[in-house]
N, C-alpha and C. Protein backbone atom coordinates (compact mmCIF):
# COMPACT_ATOMS: atom_id res chain seq x y z
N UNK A 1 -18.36 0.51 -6.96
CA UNK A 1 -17.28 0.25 -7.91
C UNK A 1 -17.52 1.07 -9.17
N UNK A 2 -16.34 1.36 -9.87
CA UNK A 2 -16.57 2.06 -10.66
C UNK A 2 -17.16 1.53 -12.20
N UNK A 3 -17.83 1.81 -12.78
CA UNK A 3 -18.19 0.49 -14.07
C UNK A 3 -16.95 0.73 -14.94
N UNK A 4 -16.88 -0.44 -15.99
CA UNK A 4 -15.70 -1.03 -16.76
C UNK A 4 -15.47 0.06 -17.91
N UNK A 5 -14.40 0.34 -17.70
CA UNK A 5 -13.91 1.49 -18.76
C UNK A 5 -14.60 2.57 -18.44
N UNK A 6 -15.00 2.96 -17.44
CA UNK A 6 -15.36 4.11 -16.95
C UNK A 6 -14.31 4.84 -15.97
N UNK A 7 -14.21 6.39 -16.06
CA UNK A 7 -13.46 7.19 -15.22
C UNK A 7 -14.76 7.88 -14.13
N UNK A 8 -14.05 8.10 -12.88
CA UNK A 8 -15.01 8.70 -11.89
C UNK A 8 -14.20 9.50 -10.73
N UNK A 9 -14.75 10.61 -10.25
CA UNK A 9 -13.75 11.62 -9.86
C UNK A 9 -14.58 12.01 -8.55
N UNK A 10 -13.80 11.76 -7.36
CA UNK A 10 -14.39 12.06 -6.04
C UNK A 10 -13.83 12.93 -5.55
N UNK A 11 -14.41 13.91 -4.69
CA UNK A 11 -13.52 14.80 -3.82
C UNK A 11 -13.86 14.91 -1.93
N UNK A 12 -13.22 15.42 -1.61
CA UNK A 12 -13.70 15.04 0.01
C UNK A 12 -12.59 16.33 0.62
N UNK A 13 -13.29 16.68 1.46
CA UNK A 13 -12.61 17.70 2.36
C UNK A 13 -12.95 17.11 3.94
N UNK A 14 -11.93 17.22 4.73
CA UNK A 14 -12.01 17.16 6.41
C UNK A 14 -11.23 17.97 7.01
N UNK A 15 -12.01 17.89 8.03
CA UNK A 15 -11.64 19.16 9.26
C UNK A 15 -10.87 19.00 10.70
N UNK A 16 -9.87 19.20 11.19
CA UNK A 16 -9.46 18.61 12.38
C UNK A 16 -9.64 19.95 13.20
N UNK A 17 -9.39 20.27 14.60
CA UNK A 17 -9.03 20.91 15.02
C UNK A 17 -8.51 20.45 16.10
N UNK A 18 -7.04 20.90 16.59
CA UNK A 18 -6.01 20.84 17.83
C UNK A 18 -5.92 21.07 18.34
N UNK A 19 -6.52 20.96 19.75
CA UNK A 19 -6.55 22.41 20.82
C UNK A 19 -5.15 22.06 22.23
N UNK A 20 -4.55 22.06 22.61
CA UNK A 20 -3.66 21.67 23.55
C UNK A 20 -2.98 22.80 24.53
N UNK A 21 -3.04 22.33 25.87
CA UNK A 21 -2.74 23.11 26.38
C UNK A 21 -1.27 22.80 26.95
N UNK A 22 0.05 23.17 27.86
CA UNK A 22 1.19 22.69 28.35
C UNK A 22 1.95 24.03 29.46
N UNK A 23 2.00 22.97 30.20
CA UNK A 23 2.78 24.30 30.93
C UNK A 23 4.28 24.56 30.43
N UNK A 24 4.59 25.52 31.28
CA UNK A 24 5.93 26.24 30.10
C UNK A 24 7.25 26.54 31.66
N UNK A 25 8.19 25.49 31.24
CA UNK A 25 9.28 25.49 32.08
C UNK A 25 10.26 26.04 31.37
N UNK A 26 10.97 27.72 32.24
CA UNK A 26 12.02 27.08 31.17
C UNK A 26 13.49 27.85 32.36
N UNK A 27 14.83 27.40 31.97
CA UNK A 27 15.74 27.58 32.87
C UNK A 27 16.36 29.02 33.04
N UNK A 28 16.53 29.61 33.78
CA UNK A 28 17.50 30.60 34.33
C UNK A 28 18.63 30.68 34.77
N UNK A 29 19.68 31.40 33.99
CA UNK A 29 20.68 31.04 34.60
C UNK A 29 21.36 31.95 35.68
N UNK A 30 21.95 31.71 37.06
CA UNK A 30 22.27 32.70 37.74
C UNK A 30 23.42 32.28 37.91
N UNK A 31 24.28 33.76 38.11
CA UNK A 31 25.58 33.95 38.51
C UNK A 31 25.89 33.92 40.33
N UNK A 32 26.38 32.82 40.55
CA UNK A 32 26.81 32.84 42.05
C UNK A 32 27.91 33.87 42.89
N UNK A 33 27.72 33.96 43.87
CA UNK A 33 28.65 35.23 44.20
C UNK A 33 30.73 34.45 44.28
N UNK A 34 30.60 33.28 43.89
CA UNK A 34 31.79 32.63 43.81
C UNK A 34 32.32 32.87 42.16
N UNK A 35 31.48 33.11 41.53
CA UNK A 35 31.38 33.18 40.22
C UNK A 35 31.04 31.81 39.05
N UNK A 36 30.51 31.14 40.07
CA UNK A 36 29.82 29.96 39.29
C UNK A 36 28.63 30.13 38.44
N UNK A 37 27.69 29.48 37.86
CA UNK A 37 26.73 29.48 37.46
C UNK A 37 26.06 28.87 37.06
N UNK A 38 24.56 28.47 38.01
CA UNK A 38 23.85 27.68 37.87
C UNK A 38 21.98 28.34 37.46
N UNK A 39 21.89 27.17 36.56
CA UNK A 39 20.67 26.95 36.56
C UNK A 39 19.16 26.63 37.31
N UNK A 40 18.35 27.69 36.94
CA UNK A 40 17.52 27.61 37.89
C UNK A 40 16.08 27.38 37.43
N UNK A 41 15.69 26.26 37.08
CA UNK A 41 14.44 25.98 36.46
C UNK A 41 12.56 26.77 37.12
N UNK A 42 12.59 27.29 36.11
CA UNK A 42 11.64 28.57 36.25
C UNK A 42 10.00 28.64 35.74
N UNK A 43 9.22 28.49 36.15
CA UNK A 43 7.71 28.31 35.62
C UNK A 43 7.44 29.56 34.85
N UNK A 44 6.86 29.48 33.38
CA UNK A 44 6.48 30.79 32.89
C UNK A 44 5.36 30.35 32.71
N UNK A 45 4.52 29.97 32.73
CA UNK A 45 3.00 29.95 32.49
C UNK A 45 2.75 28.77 31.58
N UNK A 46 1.25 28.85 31.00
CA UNK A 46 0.80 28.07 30.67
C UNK A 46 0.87 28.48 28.89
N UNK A 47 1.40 27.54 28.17
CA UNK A 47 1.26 27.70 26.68
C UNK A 47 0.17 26.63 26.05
N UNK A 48 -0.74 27.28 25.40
CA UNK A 48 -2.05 27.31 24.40
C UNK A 48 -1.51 27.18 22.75
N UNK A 49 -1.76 25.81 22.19
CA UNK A 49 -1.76 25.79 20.76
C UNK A 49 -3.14 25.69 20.52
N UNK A 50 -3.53 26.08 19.31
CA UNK A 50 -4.87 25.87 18.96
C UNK A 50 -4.79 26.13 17.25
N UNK A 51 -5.01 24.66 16.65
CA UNK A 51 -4.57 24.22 15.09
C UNK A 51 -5.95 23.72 14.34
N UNK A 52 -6.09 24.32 13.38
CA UNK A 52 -7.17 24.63 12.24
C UNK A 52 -6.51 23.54 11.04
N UNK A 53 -6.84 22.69 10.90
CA UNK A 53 -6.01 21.67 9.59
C UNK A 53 -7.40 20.98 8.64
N UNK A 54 -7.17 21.51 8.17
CA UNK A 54 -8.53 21.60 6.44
C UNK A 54 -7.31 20.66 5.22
N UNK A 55 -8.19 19.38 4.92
CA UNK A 55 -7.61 18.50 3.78
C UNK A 55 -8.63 17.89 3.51
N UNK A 56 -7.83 18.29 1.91
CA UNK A 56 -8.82 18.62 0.34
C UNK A 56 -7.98 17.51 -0.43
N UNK A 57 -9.10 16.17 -0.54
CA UNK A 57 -8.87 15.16 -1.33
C UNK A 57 -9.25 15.20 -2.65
N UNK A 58 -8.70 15.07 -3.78
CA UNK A 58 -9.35 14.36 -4.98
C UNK A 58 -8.56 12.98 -5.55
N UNK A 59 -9.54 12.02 -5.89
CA UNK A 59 -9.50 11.27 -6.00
C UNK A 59 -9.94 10.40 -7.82
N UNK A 60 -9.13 10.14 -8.19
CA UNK A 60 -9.60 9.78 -9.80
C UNK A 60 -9.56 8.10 -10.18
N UNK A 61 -11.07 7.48 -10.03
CA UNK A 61 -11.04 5.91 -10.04
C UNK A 61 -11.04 5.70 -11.63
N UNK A 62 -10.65 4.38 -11.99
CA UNK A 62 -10.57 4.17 -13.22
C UNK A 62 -11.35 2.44 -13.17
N UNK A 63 -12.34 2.20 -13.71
CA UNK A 63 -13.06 0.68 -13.77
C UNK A 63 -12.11 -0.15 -14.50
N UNK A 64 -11.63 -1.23 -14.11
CA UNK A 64 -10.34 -2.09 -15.07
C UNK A 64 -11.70 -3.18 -15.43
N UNK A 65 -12.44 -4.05 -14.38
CA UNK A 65 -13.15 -5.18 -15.19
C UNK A 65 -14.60 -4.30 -14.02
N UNK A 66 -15.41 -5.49 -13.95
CA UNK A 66 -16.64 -5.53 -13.38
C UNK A 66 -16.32 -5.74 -11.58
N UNK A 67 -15.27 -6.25 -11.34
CA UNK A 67 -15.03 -6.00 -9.78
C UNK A 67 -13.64 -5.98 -9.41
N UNK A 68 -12.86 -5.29 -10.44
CA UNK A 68 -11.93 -4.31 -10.31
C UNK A 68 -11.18 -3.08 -10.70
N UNK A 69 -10.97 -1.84 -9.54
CA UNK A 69 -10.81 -0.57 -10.12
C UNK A 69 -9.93 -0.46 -9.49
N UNK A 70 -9.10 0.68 -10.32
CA UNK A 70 -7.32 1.45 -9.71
C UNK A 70 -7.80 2.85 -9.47
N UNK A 71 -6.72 3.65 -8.69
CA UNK A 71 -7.61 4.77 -8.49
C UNK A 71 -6.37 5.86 -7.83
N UNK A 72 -6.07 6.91 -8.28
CA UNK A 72 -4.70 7.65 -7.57
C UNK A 72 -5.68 8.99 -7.16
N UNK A 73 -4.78 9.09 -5.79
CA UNK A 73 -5.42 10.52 -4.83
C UNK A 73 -4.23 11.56 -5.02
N UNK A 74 -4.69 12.58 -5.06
CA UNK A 74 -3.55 14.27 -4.34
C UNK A 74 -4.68 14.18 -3.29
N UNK A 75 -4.06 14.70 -2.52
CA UNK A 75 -3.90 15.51 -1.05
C UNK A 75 -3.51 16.96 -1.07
N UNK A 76 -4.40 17.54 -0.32
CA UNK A 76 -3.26 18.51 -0.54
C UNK A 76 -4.30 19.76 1.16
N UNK A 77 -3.32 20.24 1.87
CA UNK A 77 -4.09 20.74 3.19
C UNK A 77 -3.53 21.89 3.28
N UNK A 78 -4.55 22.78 4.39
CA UNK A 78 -4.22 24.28 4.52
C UNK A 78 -3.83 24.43 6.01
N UNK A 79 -3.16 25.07 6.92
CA UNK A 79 -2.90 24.91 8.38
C UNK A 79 -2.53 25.97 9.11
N UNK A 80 -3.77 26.63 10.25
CA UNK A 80 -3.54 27.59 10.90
C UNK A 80 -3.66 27.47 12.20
N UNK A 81 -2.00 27.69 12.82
CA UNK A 81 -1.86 27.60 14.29
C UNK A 81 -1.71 28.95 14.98
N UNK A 82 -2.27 29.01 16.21
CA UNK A 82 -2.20 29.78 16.95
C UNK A 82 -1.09 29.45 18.03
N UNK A 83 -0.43 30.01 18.74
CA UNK A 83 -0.02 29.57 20.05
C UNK A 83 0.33 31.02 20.92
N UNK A 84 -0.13 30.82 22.25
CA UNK A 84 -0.09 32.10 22.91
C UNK A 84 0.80 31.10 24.57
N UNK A 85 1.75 32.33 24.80
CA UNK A 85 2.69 31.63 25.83
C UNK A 85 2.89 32.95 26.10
N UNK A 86 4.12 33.17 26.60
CA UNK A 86 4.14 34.45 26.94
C UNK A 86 4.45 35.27 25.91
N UNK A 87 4.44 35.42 24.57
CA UNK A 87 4.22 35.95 23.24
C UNK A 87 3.46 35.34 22.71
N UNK A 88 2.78 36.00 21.65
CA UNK A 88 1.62 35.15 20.53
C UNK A 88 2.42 35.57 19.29
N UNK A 89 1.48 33.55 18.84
CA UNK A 89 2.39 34.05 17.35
C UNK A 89 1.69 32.48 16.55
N UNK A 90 1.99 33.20 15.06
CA UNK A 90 0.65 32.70 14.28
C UNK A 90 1.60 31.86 12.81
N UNK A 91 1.40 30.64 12.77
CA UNK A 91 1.92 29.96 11.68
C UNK A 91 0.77 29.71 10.86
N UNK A 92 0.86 29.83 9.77
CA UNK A 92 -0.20 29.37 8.50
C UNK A 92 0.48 28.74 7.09
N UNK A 93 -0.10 27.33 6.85
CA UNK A 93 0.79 26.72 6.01
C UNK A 93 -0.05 26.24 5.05
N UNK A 94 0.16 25.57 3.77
CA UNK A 94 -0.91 25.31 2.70
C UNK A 94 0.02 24.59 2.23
N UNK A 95 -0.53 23.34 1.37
CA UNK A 95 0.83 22.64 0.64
C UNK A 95 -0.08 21.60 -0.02
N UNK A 96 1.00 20.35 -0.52
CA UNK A 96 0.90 19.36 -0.79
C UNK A 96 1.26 18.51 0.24
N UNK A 97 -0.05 17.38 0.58
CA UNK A 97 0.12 16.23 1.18
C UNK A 97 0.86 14.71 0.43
N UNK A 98 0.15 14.33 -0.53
CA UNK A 98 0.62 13.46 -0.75
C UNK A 98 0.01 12.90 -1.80
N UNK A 99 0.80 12.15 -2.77
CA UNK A 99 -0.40 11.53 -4.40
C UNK A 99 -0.35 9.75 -3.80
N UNK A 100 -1.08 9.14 -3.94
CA UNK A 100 -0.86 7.15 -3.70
C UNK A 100 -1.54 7.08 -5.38
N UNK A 101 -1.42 5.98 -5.17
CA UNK A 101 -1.68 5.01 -6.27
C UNK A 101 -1.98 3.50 -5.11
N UNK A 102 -3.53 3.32 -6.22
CA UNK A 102 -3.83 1.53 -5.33
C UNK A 102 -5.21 1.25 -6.30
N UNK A 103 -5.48 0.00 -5.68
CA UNK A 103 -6.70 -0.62 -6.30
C UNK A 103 -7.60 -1.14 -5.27
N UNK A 104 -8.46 -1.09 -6.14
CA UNK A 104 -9.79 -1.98 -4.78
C UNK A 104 -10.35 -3.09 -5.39
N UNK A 105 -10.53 -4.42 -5.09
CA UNK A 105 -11.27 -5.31 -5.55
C UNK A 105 -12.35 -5.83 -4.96
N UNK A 106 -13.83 -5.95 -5.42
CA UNK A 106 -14.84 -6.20 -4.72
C UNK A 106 -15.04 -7.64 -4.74
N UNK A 107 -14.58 -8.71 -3.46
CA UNK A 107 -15.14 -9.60 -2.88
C UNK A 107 -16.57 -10.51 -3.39
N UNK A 108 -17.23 -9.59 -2.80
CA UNK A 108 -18.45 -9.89 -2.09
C UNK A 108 -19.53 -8.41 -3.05
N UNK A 109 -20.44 -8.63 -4.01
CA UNK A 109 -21.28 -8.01 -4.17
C UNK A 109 -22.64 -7.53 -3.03
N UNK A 110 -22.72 -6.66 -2.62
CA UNK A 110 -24.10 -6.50 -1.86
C UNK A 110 -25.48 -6.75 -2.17
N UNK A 111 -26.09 -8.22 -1.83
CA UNK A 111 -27.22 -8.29 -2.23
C UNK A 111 -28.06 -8.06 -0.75
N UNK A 112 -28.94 -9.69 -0.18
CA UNK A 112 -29.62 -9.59 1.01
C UNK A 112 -28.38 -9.34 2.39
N UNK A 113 -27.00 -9.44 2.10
CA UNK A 113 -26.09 -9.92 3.04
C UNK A 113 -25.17 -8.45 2.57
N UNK A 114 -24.14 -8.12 3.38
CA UNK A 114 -23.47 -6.93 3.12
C UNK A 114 -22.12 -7.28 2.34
N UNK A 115 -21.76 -6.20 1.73
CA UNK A 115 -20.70 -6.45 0.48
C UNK A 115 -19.41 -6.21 1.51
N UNK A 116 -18.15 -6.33 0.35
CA UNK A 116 -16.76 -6.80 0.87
C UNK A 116 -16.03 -6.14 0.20
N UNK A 117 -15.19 -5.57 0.11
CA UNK A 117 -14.24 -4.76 -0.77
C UNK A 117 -12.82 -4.76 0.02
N UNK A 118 -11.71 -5.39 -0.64
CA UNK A 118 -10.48 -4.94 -0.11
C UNK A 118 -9.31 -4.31 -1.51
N UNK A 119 -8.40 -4.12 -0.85
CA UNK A 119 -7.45 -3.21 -1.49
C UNK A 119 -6.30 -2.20 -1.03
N UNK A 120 -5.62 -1.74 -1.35
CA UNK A 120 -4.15 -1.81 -1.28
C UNK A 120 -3.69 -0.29 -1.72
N UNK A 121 -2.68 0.83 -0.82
CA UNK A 121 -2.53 1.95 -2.07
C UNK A 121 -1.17 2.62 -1.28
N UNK A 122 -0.03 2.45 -2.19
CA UNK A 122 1.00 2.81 -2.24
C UNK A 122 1.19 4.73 -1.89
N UNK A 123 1.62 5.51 -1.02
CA UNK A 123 1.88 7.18 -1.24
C UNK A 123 3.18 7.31 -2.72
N UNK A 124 2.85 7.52 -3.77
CA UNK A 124 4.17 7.74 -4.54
C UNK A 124 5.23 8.53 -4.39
N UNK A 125 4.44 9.79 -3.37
CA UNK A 125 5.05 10.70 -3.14
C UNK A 125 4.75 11.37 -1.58
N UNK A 126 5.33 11.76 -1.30
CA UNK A 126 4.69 12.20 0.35
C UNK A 126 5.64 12.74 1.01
N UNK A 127 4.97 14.70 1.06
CA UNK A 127 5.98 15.24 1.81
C UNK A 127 5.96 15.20 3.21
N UNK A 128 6.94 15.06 3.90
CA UNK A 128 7.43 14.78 5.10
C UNK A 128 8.54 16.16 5.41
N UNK A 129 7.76 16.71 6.87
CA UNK A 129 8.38 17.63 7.80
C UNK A 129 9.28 16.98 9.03
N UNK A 130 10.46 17.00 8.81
CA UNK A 130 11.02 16.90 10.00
C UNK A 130 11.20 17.81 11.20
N UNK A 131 11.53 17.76 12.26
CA UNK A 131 11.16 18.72 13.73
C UNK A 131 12.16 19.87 13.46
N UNK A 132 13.06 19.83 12.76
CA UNK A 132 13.34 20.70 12.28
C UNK A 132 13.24 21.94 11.20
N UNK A 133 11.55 21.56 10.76
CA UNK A 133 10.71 22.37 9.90
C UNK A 133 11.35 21.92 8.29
N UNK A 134 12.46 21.39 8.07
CA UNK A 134 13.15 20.65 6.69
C UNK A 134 11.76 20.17 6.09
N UNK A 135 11.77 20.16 4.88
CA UNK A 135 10.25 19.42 4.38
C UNK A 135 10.89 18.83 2.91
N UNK A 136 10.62 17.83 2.91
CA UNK A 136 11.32 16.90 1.72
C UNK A 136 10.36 16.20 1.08
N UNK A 137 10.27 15.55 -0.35
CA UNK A 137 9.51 14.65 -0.57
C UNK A 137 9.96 13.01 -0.64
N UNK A 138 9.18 12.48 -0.16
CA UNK A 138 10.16 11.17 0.11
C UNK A 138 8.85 10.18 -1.10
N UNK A 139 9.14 8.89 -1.45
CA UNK A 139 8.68 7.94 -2.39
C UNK A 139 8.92 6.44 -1.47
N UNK A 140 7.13 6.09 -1.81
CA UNK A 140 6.72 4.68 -1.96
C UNK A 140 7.81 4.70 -0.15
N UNK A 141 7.16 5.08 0.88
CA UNK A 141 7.78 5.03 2.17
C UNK A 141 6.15 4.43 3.14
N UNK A 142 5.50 4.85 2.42
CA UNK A 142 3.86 4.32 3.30
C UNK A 142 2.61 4.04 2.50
N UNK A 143 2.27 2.58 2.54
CA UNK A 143 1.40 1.59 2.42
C UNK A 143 0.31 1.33 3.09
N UNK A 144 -0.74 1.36 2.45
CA UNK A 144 -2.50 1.00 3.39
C UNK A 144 -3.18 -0.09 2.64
N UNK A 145 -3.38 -0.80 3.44
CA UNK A 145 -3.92 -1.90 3.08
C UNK A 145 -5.63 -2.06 3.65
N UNK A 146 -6.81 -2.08 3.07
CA UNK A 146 -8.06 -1.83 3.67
C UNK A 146 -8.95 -2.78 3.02
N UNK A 147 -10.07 -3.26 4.19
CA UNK A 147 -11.12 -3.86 3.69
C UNK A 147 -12.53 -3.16 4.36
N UNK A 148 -13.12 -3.15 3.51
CA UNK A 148 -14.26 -2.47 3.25
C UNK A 148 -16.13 -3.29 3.37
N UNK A 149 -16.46 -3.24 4.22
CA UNK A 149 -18.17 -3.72 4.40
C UNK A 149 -19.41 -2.82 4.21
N UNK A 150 -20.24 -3.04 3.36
CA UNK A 150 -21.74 -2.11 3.61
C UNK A 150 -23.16 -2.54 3.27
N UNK A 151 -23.78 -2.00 4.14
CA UNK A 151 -24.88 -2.47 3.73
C UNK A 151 -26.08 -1.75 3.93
N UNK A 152 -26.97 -1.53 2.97
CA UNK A 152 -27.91 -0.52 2.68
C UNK A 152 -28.93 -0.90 2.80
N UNK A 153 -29.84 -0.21 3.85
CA UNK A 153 -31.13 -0.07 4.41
C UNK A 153 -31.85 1.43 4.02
N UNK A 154 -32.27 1.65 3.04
CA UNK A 154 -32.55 2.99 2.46
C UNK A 154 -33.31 3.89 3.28
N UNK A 155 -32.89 4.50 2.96
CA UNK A 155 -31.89 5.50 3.02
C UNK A 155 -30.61 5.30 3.83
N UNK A 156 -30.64 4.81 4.80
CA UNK A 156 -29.10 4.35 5.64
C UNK A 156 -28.17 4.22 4.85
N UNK A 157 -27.04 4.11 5.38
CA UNK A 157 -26.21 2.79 5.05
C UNK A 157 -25.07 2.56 6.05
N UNK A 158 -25.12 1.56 6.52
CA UNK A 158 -23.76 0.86 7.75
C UNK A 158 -22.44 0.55 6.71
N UNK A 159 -21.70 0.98 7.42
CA UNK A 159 -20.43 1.17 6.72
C UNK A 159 -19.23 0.53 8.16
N UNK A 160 -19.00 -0.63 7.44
CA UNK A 160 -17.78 -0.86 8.48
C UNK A 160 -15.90 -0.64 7.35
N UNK A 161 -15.21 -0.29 8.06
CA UNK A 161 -13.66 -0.65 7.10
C UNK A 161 -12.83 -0.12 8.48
N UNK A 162 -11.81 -1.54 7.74
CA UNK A 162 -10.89 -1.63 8.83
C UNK A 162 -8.97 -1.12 7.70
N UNK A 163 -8.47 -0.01 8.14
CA UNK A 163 -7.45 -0.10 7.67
C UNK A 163 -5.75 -0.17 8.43
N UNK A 164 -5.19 -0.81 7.77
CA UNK A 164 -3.83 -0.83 8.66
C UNK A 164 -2.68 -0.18 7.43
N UNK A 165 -1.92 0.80 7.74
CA UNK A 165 -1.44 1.55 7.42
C UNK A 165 0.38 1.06 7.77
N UNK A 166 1.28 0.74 6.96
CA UNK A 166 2.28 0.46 7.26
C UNK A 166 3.59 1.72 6.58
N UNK A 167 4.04 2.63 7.76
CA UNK A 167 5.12 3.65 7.15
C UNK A 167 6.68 3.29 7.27
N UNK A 168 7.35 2.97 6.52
CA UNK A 168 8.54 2.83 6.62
C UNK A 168 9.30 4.11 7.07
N UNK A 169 10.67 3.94 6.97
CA UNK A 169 11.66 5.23 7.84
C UNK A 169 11.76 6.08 6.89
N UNK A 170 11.50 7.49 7.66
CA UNK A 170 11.80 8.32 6.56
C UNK A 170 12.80 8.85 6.88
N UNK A 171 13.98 8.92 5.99
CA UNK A 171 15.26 9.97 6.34
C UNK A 171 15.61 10.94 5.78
N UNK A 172 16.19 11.93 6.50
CA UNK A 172 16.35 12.90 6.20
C UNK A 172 18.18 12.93 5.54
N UNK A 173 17.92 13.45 4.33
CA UNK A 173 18.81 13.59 3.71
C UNK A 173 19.31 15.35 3.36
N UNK A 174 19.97 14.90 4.96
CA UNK A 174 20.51 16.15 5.13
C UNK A 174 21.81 16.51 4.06
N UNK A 175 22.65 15.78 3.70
CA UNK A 175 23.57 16.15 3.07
C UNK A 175 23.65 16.60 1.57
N UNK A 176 22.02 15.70 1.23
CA UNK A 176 21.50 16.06 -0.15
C UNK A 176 20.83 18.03 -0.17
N UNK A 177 20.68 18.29 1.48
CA UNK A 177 19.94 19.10 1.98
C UNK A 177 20.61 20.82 1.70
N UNK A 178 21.51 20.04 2.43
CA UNK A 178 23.03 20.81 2.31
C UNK A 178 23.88 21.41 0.84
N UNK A 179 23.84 20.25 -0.03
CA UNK A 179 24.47 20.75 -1.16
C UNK A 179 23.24 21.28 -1.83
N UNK A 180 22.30 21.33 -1.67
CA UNK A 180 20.61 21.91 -2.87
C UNK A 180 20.97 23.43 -2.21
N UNK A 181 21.49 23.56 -0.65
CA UNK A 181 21.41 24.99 0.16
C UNK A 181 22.94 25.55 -0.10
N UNK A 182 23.56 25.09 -0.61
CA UNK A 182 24.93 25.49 -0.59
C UNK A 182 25.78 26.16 -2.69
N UNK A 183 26.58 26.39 -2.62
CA UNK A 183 27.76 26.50 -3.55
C UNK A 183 29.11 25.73 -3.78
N UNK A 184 29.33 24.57 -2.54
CA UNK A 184 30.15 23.99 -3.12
C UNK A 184 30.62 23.29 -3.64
N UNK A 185 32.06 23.11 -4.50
CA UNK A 185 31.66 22.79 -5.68
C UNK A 185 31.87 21.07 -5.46
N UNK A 186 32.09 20.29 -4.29
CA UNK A 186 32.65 18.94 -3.83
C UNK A 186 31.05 18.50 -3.78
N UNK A 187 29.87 18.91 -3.85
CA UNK A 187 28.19 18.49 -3.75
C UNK A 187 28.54 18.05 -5.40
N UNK A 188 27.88 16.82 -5.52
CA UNK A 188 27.48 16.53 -7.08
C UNK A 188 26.66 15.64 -6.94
């Protein structure tokens, strides 16, 4: 915990990598000698993604009493995909993830028995990609709620936390989408 009237500043980086493989169907269309035309579903091989995703946390706690602190994160990640099918071709993206706001309150101090910590943290902001590559920022849409156990055997330490994460709908506000991409003059 952070001590009382004290500021404290964490950072954390993680690493994923995506490797997936899929085979690759895709249709043909042929002209019949009647002059119809049908489709003819066609195997092209096997398509290979392979995704590099690096996210860079900082985190800024603030001590309110002796066993409670507030604390707001940025997010923010870098992202390099490969995919090879029957062309190769290379996406690389960097951005902003997301700022929360939450608090943690400590339970249970760790003495002979292991400590307790739960707490709560709102995304204020959080951009969201739809499958249509659209990227919007949406507000206060996903909530985590976590409790926290540890206990220190020195140098060790056992670390249990359980979190449940609740995201509401995010929509796409295409029409807001539309007039930000457009000139006319009926958007206000």
């Amino acid at each position: 915990m952070t001590e009382t009237n004290q500021f404290k500043l964490e950072t954390a980086i993680s690493y994923a990598n995506i490797n997936k493989k899929a085979n690759v169907v895709s249709p043909i269309t042929y002209q019949t000698s009647g002059g119809d035309f049908a489709n003819i579903p066609s195997y092209l091989g096997v398509s290979a993604t392979n995704q590099d995703y690096i996210n860079y946390g900082f985190n800024l706690k603030y001590g309110i009493s002796k066993k409670l602190e507030i604390f707001t994160g940025l997010n923010m990640f870098t992202s390099d995909t490969h995919i090879s099918d029957y062309s190769f071709s290379n996406k690389s993206e960097k951005g902003f993830n997301n700022l929360n706001l939450g608090l943690t309150y400590q339970v249970k101090k760790e003495d002979d028995r292991p400590s307790l910590l739960i707490g709560g943290s709102v995304d204020a902001i959080e951009r969201v990609t739809f499958s249509d590559d659209h990227k919007e920022n949406q507000n206060l849409k996903s909530y985590s709620f976590f409790a926290t156990s540890y206990y220190t055997v020195d140098p060790i330490v056992f670390l249990l936390k359980a979190n449940y994460r609740l995201n509401l709908k995010k929509e796409y506000r295409k029409w807001k989408y539309f007039c930000t991409q457009s000139k006319y003059l009926f958007c206000s």
